[in-house]
Structure formats: C-alpha cells, structure tokens
Protein backbone atom coordinates (compact mmCIF):
# COMPACT_ATOMS: atom_id res chain seq x y z
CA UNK A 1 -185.35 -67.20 229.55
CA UNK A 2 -183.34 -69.65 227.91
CA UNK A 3 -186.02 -72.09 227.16
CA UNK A 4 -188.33 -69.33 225.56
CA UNK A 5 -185.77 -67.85 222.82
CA UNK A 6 -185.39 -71.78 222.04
CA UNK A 7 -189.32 -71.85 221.01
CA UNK A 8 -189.14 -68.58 219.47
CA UNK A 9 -186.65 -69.94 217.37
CA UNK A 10 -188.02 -73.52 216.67
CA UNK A 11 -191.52 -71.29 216.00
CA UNK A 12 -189.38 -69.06 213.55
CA UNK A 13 -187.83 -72.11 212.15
CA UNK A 14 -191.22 -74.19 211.71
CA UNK A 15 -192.94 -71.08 209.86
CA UNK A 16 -190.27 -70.56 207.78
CA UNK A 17 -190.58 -74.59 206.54
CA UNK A 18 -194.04 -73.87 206.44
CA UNK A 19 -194.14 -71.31 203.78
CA UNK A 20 -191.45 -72.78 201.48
CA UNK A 21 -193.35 -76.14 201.54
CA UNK A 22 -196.63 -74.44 200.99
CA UNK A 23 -195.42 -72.10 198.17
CA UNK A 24 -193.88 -75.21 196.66
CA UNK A 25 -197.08 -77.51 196.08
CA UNK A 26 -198.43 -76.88 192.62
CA UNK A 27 -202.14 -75.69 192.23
CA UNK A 28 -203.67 -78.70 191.21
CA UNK A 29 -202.41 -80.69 194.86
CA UNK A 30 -203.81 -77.92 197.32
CA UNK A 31 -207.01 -79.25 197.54
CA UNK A 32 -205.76 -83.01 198.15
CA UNK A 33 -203.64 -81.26 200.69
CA UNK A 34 -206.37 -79.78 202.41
CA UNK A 35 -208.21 -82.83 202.77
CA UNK A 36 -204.75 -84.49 204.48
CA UNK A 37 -204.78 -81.49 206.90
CA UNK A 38 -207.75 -82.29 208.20
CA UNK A 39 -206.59 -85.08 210.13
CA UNK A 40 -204.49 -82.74 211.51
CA UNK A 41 -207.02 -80.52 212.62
CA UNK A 42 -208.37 -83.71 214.45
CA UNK A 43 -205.26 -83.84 216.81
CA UNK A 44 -205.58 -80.60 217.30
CA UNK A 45 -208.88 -80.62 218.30
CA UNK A 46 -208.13 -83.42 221.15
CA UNK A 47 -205.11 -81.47 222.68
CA UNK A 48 -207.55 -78.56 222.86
CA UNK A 49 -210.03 -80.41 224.29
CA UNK A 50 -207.92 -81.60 226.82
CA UNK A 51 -206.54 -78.24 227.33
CA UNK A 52 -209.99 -76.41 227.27
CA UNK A 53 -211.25 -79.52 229.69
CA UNK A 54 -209.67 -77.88 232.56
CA UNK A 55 -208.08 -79.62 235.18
CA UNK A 56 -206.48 -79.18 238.70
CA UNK A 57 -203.50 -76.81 237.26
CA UNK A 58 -205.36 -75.35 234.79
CA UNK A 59 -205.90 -71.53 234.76
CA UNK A 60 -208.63 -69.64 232.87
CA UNK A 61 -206.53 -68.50 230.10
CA UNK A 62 -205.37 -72.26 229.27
CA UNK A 63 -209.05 -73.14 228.96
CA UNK A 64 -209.72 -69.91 227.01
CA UNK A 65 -206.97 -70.84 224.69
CA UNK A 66 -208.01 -74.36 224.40
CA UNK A 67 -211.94 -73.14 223.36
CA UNK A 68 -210.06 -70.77 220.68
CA UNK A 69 -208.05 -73.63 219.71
CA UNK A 70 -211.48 -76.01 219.30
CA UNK A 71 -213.18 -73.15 217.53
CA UNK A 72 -210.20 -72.57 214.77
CA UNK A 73 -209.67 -75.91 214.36
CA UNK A 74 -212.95 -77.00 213.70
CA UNK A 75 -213.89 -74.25 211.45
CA UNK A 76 -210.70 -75.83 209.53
CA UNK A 77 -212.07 -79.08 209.59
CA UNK A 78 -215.86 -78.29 208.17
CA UNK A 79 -214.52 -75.74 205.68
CA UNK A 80 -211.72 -78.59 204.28
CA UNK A 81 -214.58 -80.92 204.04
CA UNK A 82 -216.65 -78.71 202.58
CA UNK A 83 -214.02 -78.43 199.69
CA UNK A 84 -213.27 -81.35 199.55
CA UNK A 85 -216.66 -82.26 198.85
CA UNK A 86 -216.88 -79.66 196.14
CA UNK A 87 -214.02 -80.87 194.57
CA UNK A 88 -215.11 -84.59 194.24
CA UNK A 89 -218.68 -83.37 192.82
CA UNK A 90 -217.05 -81.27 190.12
CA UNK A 91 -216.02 -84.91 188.87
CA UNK A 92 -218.85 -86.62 188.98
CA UNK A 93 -220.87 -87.64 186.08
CA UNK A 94 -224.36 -85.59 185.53
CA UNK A 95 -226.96 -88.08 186.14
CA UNK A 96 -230.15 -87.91 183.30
C-alpha cells in the first residue's frame, strides 16, 4: 500500500511539472517541441512492444495495455511528423 500512494504521488507530482512546463513554452516553440517529443514516443513504443510482446509472466491485460500503449504512441508519432512536415513546407520557397 505504501509503494502505490508513492506513485500516485510521483504521478501527481510529474503532471503537475507537466502542465506548468507546457503552459510556459511560447506559441511559436510548440511545434519544434512536438517534433522533440517524438523521440519520445519512440521509447515508448519499444517498452510497449516489449510489454505487448508477452512473455512467461505476462498476463492478458499487460499485453492489452502494451497494444494501447503502441497504438497511442504511434498515432503521436505520425501526427507530430505530419506537423512537422507542414510546418517546414510553410517555409519553403514556391518553386516557378
């Protein structure tokens, strides 16, 4: 019981940091941050992957949680690209 009010509180703690660090970042760096969380939706997408691989100790909800995980994640990544991409061809010169 111990252990589990300890990450509730380091989960509080780390959304809390979250949001003031978000809501900090002026308008014109959210889209280079975007791009840096992608590579962060990469990790995540391995320790899904491993979770969603399954294993000996593995039960059905860990690999249920680890295909939500690859789904969410990856969504993340194509739609940061995406953006990203948009981004960089808004300052691109018009070709004749």
């Amino acid at each position: 019981m111990e252990l589990f009010i300890i990450s509730i509180t380091i989960f509080v703690l780390a959304l809390f940091v979250g949001y003031e660090i978000i809501t900090k970042v002026p308008p014109n760096l959210h889209t280079p941050l975007m791009s840096g969380s992608n590579a962060i939706s990469g990790i995540t997408v391995i320790g899904a992957i491993l979770s969603a691989g399954g294993g000996e100790n593995t039960t059905g909800f860990s690999t249920f949680l680890g295909l939500l995980a690859i789904i969410f994640a990856t969504i993340n990544i194509v739609g940061g690209f995406m953006v990203t991409n948009r981004m960089l061809r808004m300052f691109k010169k018009k070709g004749k």
